[in-house]
C-alpha atoms as a PDB file:
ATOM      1  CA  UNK A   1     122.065  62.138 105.130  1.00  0.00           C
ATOM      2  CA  UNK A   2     118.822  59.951 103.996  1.00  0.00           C
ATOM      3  CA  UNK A   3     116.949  62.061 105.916  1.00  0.00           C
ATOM      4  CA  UNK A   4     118.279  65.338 104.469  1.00  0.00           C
ATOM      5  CA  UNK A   5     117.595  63.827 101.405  1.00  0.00           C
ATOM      6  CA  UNK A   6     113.339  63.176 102.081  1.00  0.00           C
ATOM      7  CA  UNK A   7     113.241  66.176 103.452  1.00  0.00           C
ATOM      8  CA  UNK A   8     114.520  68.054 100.152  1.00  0.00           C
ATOM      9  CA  UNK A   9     112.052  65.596  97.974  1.00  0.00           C
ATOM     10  CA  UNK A  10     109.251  66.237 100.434  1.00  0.00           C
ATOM     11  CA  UNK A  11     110.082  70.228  99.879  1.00  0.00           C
ATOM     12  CA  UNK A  12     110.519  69.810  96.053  1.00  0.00           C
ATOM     13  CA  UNK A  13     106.910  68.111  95.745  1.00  0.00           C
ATOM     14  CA  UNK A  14     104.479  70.539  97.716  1.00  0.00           C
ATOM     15  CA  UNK A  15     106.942  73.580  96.243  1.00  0.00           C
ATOM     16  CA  UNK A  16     105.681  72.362  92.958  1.00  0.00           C
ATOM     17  CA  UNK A  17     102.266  71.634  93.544  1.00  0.00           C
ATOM     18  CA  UNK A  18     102.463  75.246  95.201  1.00  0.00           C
ATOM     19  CA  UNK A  19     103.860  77.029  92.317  1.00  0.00           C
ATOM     20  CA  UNK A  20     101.166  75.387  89.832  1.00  0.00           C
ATOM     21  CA  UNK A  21      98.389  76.830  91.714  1.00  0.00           C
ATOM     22  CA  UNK A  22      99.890  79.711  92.595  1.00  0.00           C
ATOM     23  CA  UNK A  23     100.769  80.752  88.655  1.00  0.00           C
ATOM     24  CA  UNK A  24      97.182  79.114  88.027  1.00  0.00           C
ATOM     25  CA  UNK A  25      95.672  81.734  89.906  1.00  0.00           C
ATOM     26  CA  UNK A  26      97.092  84.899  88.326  1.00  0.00           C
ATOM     27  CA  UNK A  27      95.090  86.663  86.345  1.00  0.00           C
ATOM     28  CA  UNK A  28      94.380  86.214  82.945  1.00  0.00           C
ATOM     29  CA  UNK A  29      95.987  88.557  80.367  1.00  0.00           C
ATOM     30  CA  UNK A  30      93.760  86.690  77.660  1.00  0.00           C
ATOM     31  CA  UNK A  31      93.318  83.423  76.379  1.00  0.00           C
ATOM     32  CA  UNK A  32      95.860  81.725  78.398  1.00  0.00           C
ATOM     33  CA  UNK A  33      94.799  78.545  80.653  1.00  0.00           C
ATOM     34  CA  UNK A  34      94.215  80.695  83.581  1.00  0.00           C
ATOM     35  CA  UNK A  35      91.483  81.818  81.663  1.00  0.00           C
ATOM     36  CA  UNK A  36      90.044  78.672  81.154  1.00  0.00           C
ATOM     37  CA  UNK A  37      89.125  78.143  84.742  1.00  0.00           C
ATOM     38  CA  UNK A  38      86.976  81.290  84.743  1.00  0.00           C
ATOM     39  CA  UNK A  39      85.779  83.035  87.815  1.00  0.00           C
ATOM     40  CA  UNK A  40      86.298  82.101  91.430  1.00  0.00           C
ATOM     41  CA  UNK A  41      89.164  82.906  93.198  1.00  0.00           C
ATOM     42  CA  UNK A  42      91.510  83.762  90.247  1.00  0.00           C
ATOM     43  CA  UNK A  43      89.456  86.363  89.167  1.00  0.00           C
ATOM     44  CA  UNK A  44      88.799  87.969  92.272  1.00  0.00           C
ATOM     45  CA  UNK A  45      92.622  87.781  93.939  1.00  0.00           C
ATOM     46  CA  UNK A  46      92.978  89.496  90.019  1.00  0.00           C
ATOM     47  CA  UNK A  47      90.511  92.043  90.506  1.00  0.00           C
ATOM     48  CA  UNK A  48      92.893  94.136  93.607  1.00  0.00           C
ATOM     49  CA  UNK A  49      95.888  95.579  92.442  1.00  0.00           C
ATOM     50  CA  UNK A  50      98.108  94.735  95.680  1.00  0.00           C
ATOM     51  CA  UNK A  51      96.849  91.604  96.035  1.00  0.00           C
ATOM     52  CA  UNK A  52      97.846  90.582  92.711  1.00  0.00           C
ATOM     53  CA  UNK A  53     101.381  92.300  93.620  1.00  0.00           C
ATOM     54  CA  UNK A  54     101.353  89.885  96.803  1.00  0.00           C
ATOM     55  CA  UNK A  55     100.432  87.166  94.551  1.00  0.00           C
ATOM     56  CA  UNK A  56     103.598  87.900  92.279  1.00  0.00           C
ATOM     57  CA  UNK A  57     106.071  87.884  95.533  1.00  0.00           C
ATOM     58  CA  UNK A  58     104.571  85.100  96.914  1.00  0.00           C
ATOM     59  CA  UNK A  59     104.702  83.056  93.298  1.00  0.00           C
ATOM     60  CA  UNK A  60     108.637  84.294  93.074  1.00  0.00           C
ATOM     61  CA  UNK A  61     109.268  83.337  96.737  1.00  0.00           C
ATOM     62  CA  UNK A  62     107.965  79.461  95.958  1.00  0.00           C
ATOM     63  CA  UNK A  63     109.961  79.707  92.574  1.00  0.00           C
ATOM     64  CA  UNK A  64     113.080  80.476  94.569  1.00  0.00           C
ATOM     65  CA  UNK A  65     112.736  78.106  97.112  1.00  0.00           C
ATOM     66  CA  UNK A  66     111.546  75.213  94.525  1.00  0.00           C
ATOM     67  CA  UNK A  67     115.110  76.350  92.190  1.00  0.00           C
ATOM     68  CA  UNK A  68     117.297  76.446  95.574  1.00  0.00           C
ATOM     69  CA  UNK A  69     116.055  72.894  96.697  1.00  0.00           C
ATOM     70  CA  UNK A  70     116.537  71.645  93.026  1.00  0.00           C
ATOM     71  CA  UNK A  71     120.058  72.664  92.568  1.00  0.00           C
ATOM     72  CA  UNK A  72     120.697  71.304  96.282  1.00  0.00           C
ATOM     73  CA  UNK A  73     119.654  68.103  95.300  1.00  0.00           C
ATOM     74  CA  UNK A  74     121.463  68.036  91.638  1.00  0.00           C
ATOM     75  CA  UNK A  75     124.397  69.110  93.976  1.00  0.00           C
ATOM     76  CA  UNK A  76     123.922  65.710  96.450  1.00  0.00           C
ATOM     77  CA  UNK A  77     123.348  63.514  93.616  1.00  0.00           C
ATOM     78  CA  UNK A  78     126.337  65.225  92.016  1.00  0.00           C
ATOM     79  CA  UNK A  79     128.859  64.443  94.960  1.00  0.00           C
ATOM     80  CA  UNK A  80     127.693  60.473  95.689  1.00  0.00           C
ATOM     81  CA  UNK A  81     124.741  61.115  98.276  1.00  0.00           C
ATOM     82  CA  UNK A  82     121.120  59.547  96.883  1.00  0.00           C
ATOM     83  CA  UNK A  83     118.903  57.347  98.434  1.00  0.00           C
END
């Protein structure tokens, strides 16, 4: 069950670190922090209309998968199983 257990932290860490850059990278709708990075590759992956679509379903898809692993490990630490 340890194992189980790293596995979900391991998950939960690059899911974050993921989702940061991910959300980092969207474009700017004005004066938010994405804005602050300027150009490079947030503005351009902004610039295209689909891929900014693929960024959004990629960005939910990492959300999802950070919430699922989340609530899995509330759920373990919930029921007696932590490391």
């Amino acid at each position: 069950m340890k194992a189980v257990l790293v596995i979900l932290d391991i998950i939960v860490v690059i899911a974050s670190v993921l989702l940061t850059l991910l959300i980092l990278m969207h474009k700017g709708k004005g004066g938010g922090i994405s804005d602050m990075f300027g150009g490079g590759i947030g503005s351009n992956a902004g610039t295209s209309g689909v891929a900014e679509k693929n960024l959004n379903r990629i960005t939910v898809i990492v959300a999802l998968i950070w919430l699922a692993v989340i609530i899995a490990l509330g759920l373990l630490a919930r029921f007696g199983y932590t490391l």
